[in-house]
C-alpha atoms as a PDB file:
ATOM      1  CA  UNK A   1     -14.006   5.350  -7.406  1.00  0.00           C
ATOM      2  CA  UNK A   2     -13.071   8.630  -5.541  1.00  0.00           C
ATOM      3  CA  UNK A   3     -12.735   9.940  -1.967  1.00  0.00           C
ATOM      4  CA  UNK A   4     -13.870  13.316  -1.583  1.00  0.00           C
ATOM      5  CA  UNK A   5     -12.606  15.108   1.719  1.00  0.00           C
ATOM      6  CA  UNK A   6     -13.634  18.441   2.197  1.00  0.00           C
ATOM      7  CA  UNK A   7     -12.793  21.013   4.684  1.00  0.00           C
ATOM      8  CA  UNK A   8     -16.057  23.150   5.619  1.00  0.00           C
ATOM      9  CA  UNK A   9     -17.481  25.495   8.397  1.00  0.00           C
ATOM     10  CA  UNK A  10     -19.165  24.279  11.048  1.00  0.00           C
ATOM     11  CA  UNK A  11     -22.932  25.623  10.498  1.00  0.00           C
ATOM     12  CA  UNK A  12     -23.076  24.241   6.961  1.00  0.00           C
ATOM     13  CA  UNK A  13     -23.080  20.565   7.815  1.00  0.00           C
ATOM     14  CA  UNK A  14     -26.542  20.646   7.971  1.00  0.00           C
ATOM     15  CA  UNK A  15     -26.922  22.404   4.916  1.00  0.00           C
ATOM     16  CA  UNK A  16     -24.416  20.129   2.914  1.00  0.00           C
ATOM     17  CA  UNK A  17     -25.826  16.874   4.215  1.00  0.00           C
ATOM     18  CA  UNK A  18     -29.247  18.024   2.727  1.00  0.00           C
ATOM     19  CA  UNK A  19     -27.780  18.896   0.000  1.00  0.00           C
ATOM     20  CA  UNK A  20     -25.709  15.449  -0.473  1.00  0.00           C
ATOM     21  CA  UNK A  21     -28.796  13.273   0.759  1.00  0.00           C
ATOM     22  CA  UNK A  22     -31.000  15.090  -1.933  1.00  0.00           C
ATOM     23  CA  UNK A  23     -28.953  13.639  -4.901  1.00  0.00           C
ATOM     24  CA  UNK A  24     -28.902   9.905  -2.790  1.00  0.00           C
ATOM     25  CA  UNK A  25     -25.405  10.346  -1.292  1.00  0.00           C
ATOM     26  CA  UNK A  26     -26.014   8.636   2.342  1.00  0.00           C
ATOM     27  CA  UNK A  27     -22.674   6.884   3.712  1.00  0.00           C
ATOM     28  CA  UNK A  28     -20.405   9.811   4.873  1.00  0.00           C
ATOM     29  CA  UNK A  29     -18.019  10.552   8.039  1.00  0.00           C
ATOM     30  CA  UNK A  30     -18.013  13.492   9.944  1.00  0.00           C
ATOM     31  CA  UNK A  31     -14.899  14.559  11.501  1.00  0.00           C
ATOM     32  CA  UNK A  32     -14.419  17.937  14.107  1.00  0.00           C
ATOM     33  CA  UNK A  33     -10.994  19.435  13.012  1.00  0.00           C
ATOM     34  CA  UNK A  34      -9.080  22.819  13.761  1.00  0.00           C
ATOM     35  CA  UNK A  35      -7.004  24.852  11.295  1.00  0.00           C
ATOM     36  CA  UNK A  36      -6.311  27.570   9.309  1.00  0.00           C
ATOM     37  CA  UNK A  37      -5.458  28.551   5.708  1.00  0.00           C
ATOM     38  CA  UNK A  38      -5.556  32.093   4.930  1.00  0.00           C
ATOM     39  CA  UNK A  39      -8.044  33.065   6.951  1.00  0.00           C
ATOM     40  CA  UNK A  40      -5.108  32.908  10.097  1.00  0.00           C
ATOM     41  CA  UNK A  41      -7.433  32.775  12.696  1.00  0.00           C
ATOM     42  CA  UNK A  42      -8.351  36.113  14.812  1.00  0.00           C
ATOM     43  CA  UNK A  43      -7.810  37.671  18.232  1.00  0.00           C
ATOM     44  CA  UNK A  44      -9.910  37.525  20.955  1.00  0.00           C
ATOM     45  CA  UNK A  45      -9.993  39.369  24.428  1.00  0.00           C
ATOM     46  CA  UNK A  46     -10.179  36.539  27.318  1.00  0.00           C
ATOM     47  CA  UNK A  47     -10.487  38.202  31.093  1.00  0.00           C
ATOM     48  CA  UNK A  48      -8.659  41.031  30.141  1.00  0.00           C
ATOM     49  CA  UNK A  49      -5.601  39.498  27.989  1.00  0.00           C
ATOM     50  CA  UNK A  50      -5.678  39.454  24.533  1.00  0.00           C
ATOM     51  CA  UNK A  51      -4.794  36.276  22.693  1.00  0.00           C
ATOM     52  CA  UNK A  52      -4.742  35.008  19.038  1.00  0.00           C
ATOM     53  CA  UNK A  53      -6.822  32.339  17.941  1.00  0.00           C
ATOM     54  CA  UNK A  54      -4.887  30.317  15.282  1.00  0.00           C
ATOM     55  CA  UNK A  55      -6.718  27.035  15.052  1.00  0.00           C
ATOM     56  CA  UNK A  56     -10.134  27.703  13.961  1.00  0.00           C
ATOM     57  CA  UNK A  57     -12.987  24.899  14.623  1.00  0.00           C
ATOM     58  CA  UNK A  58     -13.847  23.445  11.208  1.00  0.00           C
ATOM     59  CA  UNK A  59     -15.621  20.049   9.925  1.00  0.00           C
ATOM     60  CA  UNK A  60     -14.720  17.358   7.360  1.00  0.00           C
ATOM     61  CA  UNK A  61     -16.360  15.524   5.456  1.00  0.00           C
ATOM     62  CA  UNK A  62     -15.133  12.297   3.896  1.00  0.00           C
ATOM     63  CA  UNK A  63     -17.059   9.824   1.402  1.00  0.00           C
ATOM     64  CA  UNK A  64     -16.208   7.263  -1.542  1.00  0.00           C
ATOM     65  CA  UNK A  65     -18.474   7.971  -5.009  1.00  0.00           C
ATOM     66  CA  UNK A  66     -18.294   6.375  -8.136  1.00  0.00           C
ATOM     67  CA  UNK A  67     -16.347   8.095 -10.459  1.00  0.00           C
ATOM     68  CA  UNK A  68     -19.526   8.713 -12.555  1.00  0.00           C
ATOM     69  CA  UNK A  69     -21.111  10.834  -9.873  1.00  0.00           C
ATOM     70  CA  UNK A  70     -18.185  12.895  -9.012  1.00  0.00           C
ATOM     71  CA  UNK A  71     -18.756  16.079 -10.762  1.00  0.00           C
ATOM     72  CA  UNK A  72     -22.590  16.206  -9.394  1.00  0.00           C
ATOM     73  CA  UNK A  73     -21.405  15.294  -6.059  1.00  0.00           C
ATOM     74  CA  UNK A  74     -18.589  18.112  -6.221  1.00  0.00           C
ATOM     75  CA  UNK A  75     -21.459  20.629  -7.430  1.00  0.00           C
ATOM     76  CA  UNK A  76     -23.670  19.870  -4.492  1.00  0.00           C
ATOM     77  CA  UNK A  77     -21.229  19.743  -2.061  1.00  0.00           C
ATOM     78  CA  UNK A  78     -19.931  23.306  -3.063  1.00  0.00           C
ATOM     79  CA  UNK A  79     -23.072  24.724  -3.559  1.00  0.00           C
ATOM     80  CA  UNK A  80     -23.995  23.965  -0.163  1.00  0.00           C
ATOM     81  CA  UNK A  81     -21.154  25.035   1.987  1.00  0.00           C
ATOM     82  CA  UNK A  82     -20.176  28.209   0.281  1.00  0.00           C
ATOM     83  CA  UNK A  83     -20.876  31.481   1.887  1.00  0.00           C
ATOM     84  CA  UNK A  84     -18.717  33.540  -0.194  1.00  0.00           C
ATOM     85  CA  UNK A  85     -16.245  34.453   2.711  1.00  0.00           C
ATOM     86  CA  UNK A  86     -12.824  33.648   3.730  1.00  0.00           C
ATOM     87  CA  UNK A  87     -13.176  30.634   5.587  1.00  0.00           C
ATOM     88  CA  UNK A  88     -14.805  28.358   3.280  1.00  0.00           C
ATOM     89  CA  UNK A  89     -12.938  25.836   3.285  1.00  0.00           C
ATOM     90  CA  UNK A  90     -11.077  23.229   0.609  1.00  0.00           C
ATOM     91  CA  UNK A  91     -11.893  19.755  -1.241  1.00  0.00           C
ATOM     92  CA  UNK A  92      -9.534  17.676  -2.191  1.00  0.00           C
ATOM     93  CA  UNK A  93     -10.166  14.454  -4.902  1.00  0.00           C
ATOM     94  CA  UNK A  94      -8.434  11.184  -4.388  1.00  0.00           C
ATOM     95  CA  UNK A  95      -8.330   7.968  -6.474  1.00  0.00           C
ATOM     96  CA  UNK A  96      -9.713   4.977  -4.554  1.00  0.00           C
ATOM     97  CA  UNK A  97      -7.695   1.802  -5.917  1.00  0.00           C
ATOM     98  CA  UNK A  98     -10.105  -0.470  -3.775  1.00  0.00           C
ATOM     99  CA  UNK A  99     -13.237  -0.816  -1.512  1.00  0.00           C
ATOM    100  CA  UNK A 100     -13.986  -3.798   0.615  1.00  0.00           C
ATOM    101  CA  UNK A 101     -17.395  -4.338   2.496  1.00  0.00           C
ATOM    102  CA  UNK A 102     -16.382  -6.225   5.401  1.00  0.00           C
ATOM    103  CA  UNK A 103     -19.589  -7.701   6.571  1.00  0.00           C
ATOM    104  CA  UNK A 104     -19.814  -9.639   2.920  1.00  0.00           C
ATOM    105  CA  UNK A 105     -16.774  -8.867   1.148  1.00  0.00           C
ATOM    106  CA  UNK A 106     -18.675  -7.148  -1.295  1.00  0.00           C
ATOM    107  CA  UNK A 107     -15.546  -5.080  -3.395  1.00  0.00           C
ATOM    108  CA  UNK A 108     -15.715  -2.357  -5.881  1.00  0.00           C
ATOM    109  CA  UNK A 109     -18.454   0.348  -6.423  1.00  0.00           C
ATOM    110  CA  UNK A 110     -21.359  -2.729  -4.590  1.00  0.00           C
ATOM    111  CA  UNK A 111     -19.137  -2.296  -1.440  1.00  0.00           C
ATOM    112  CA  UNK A 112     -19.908   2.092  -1.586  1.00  0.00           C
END
């Protein structure tokens, strides 16, 4: 099993839970983070005084696939959140050593 976390921009949530629920990828969390990679955020004028935005509003998105799936999960995922821009965003891969369903104790891939 792996946990997929990515990093995206706000407006394409919609378009990446589409695209995940098109290929049957339904249990996900949703998480409303700030930061900044190299885009470095930008400046804004606020009454008057000038001030640098450094923590840009971004989303994650985390979810456990079977290992089998990963690359067509990876490709949707992608596909959907990329604009082309700066600003992206990042996804990062991690082994899952175990999954537990706690309502039955279902483990393994029955308990994704």
């Amino acid at each position: 099993m792996k946990k997929i976390e990515a990093i995206i921009q706000p407006f394409k949530l919609e378009e990446v839970k589409e695209a995940l629920k098109s290929i049957g990828i339904d249990g996900m969390t949703i998480t409303e983070v700030r930061g900044h990679g190299r885009q470095k955020g930008h400046k804004e004028v606020y009454r008057g005084q000038e001030y640098t935005v450094d923590l840009l509003p971004k989303v994650k998105v985390e979810m456990v696939v079977n290992s089998a799936r990963l690359e067509e999960v990876l490709k949707a995922l992608t596909t959907a959140a990329r604009t082309g821009k700066i600003g992206d965003g990042k996804v990062f891969v991690y082994d899952v050593a175990e999954a537990i369903r706690i309502r039955n104790d279902d483990r393994g891939e029955a308990a994704l």
